[in-house]
Protein backbone atom coordinates (compact mmCIF):
# COMPACT_ATOMS: atom_id res chain seq x y z
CA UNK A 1 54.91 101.47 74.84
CA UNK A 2 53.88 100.71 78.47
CA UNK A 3 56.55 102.29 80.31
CA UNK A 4 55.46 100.93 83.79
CA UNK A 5 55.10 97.25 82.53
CA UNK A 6 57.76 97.37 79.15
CA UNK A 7 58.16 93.41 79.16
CA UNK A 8 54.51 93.15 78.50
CA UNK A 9 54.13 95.70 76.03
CA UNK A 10 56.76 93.59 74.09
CA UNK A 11 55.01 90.71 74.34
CA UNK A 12 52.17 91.80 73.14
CA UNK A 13 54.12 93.63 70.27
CA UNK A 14 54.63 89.85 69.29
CA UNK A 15 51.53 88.73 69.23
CA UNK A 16 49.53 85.41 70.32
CA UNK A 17 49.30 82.16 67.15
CA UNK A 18 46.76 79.76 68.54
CA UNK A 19 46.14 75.91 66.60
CA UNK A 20 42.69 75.26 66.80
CA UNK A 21 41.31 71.93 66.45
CA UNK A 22 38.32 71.62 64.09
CA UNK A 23 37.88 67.82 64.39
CA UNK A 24 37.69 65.39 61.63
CA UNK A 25 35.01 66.94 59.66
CA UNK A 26 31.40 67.37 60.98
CA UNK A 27 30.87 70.79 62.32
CA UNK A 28 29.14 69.35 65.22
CA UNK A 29 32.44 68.22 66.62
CA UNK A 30 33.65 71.65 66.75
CA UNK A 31 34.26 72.18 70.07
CA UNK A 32 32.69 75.24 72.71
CA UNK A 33 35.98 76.17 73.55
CA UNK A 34 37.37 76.29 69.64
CA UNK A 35 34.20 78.25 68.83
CA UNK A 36 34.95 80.77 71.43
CA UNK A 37 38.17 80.97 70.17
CA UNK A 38 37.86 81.72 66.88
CA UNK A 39 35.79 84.36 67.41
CA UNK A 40 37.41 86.10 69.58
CA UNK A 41 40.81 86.01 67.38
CA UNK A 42 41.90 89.22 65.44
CA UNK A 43 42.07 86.81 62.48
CA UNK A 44 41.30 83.00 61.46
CA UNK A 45 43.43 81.48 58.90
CA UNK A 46 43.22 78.53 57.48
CA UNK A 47 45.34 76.08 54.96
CA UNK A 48 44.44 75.30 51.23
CA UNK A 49 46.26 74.03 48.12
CA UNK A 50 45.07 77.11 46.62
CA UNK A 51 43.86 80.28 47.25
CA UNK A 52 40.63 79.63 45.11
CA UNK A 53 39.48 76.39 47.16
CA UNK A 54 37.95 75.87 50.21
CA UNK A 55 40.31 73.56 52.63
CA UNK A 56 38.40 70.98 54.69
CA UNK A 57 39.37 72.66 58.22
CA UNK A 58 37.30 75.92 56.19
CA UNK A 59 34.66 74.37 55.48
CA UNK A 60 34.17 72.70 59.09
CA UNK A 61 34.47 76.60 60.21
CA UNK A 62 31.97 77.96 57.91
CA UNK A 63 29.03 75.07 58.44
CA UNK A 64 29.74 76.36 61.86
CA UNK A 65 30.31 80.09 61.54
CA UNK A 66 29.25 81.36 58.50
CA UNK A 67 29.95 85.07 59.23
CA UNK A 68 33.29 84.08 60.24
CA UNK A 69 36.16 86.15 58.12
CA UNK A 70 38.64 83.30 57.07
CA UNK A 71 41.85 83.71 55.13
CA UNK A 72 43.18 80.87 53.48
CA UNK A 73 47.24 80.37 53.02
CA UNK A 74 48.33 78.02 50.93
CA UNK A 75 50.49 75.32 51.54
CA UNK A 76 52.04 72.21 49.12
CA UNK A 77 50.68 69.04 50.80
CA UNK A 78 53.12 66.75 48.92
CA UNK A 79 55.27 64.52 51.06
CA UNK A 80 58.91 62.74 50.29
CA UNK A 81 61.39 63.43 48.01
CA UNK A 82 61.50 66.31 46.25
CA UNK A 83 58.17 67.15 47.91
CA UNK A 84 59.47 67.88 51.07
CA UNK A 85 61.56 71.15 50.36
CA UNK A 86 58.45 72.21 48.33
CA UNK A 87 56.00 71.47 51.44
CA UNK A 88 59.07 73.76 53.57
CA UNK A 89 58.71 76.61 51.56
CA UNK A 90 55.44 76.62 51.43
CA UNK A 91 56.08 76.72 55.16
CA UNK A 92 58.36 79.48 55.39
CA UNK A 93 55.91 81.24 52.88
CA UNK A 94 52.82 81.10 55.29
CA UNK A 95 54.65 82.37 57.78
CA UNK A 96 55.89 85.46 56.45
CA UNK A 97 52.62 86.16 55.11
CA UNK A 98 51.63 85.78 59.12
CA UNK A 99 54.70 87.68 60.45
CA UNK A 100 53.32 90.94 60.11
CA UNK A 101 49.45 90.12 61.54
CA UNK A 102 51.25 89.04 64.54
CA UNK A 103 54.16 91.85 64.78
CA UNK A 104 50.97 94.10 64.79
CA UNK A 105 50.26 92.21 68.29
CA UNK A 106 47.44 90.71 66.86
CA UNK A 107 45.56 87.04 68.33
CA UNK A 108 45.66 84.77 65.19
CA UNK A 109 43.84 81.53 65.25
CA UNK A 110 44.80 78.76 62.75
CA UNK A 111 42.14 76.01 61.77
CA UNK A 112 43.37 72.79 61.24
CA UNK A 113 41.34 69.19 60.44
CA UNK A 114 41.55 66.89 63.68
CA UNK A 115 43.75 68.05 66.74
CA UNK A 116 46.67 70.81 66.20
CA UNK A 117 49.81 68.42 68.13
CA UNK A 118 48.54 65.01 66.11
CA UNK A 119 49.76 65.14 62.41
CA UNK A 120 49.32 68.31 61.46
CA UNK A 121 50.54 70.99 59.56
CA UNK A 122 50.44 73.51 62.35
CA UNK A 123 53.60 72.68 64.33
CA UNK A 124 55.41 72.91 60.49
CA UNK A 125 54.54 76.56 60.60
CA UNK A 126 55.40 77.30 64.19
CA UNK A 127 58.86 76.18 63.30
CA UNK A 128 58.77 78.43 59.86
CA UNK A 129 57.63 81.64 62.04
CA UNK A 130 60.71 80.68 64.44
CA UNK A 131 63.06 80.52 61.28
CA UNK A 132 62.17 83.79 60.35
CA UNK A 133 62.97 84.98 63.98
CA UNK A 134 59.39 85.08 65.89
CA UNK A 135 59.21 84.12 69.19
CA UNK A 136 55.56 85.40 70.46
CA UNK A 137 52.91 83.29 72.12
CA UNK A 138 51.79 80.13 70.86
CA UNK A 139 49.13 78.04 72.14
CA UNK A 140 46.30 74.97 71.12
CA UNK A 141 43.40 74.28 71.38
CA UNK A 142 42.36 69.78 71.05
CA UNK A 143 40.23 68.95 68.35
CA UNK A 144 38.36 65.72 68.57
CA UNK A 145 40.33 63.49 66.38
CA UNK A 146 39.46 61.13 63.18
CA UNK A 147 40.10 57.99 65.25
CA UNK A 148 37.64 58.66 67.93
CA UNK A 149 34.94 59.92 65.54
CA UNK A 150 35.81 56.18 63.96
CA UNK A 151 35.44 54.67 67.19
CA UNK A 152 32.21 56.11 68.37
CA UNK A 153 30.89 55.97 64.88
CA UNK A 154 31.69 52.19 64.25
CA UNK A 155 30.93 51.14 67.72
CA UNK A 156 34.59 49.72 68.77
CA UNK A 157 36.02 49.90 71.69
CA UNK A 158 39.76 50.94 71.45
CA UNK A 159 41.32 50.25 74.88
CA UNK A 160 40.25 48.31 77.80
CA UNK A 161 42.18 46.98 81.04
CA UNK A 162 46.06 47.26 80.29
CA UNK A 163 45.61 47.11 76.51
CA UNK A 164 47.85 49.64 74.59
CA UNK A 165 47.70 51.98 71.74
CA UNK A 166 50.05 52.64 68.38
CA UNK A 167 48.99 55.28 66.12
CA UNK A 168 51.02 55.06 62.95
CA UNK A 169 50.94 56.41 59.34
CA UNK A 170 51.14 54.52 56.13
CA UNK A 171 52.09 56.72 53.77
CA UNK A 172 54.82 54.91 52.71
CA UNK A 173 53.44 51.91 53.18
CA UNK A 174 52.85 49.06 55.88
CA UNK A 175 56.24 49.01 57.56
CA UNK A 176 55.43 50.80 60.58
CA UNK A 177 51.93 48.85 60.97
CA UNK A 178 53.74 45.23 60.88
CA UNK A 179 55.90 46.83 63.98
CA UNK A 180 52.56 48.10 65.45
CA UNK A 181 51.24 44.79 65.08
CA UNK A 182 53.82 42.79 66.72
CA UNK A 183 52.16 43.13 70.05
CA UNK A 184 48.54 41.20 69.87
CA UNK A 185 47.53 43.02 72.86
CA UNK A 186 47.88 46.57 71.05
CA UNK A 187 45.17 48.31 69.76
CA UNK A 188 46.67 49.76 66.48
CA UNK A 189 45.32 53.15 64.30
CA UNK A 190 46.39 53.80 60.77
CA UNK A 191 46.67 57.24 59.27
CA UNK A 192 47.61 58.20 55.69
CA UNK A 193 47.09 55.17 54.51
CA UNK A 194 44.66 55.31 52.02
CA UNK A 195 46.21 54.45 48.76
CA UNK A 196 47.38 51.35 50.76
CA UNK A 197 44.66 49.81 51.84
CA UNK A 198 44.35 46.63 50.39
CA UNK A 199 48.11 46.32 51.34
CA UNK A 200 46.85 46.73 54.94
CA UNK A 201 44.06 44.29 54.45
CA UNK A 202 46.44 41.65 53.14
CA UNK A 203 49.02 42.49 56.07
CA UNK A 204 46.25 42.13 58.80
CA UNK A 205 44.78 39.23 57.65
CA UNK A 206 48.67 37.62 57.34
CA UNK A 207 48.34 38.57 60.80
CA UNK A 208 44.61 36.99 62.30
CA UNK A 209 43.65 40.48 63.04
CA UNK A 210 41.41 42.05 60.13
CA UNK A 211 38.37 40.53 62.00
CA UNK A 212 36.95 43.22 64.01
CA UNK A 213 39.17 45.94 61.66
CA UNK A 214 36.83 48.91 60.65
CA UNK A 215 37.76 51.86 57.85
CA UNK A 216 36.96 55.25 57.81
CA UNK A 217 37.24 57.68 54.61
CA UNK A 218 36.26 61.76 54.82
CA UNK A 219 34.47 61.11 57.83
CA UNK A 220 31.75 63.69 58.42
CA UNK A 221 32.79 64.95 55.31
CA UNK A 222 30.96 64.50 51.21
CA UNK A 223 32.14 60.83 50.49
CA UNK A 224 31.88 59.57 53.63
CA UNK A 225 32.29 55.79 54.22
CA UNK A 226 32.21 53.41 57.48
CA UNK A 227 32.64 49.86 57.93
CA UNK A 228 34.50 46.93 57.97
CA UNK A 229 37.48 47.43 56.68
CA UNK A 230 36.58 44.00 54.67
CA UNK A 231 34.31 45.88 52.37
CA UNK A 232 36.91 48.74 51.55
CA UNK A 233 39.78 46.75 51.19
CA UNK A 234 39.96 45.80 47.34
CA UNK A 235 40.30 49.23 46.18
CA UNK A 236 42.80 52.25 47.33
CA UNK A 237 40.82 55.23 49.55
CA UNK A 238 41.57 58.92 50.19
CA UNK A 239 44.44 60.16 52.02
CA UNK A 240 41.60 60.80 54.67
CA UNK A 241 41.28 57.35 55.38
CA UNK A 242 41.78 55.68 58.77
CA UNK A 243 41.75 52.01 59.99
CA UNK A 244 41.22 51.03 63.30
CA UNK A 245 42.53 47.46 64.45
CA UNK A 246 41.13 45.96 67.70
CA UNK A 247 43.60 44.40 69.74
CA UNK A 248 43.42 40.75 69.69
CA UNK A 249 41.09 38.57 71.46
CA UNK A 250 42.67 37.21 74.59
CA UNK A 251 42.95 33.60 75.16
């Protein structure tokens, strides 16, 4: 131990957990500073449903740097009921299989698909690593997120003057899009709502506002699709899937 600076010599004894962003699939989204991060980390982990398969955030990391060492953790991705204490202890697994990298004082980075602080599984595992009594340095890095890729890809503006912005999930269904859509001037994106997506193209046309409405699925990603959502909307998509909604036109 540092006996002129002890506080920082426990700190480090903690070690650093960085979420880094990998964007929403293409490895050309990855950002400079992301890049510099991850290799720079003592170690890059990254989630999987299994230890044998390549997660999407890996593969974004190894189109970009294939050298990189990555070690995969696996987590249950199932939501709701039942689902939801096994998706905890998944959690709480992870994280003691991290405890020890960072107890060691060591910098690990963890990849995740889009931004860390939007809908991921990242702040799930801060909270696991707090449960089991960490309380070292955590940080983020943004990731450019599926919604903007969507927007630049598709050629729709989101936001102009004083229009707003509601970014909801439909994994449960439409519920939280008919409150989203109860403000015409709103610009409204849809998340996790892929098995649901002629539900949302019924609800938005209830609604005079699937004109202009474009769908993403595994967006720089094998499977890819873009386009109206009109031409995706008789058949369920991915759980990758996002809708954008225009807000309306104004009078």
């Amino acid at each position: 131990m540092d006996a002129a600076h002890p506080e920082a010599s426990a700190a480090r004894a903690e070690g650093r957990l960085t979420g880094v962003g990998v964007g929403p699939g293409d490895p050309g989204l990855l950002t400079r500073r992301a890049m510099a991060v991850l290799a720079e980390a003592d170690r890059v982990v990254a989630p999987t449903t299994s230890p044998d398969e390549v997660g999407r955030a890996e593969a974004v990391v190894r189109a970009a740097l294939p050298e990189l060492p990555i070690v995969r953790l696996p987590f249950d991705m199932s939501g709701g009921g039942d689902g939801e204490a096994a998706r905890r202890a998944s959690h709480d697994k992870a994280a003691a299989a991290l405890r020890p990298w960072l107890d060691d004082g060591g910098h690990v980075a963890f990849v995740t698909l889009g931004d860390p602080n939007i809908y991921s599984t990242f702040p799930s595992l801060v909270a696991a690593l707090g449960r089991l009594g960490w309380g070292g340095a955590v940080d983020t890095v943004p990731g450019i997120t599926a919604f903007q890729e969507l927007a630049a890809r598709s050629a729709t503006v989101l936001l102009d003057g004083t229009d707003s912005l509601a970014l909801v999930t439909a994994l449960d269904g439409t519920e939280h899009l008919a409150e989203a859509l109860a403000e015409p001037g709103r610009a409204v994106v849809v998340y996790k709502g892929g098995r649901h997506v002629p539900a949302i193209a019924e609800l938005l046309d209830r609604h005079g506002r699937l004109d202009g409405a474009v769908f993403g699925e595994l967006l720089g990603l094998p499977g890819e699709r873009v386009g109206p959502l009109t031409d995706a909307a008789a058949t369920p998509a991915s759980y990758l899937a996002t809708v954008i909604v225009p807000p309306a036109p104004r009078p």
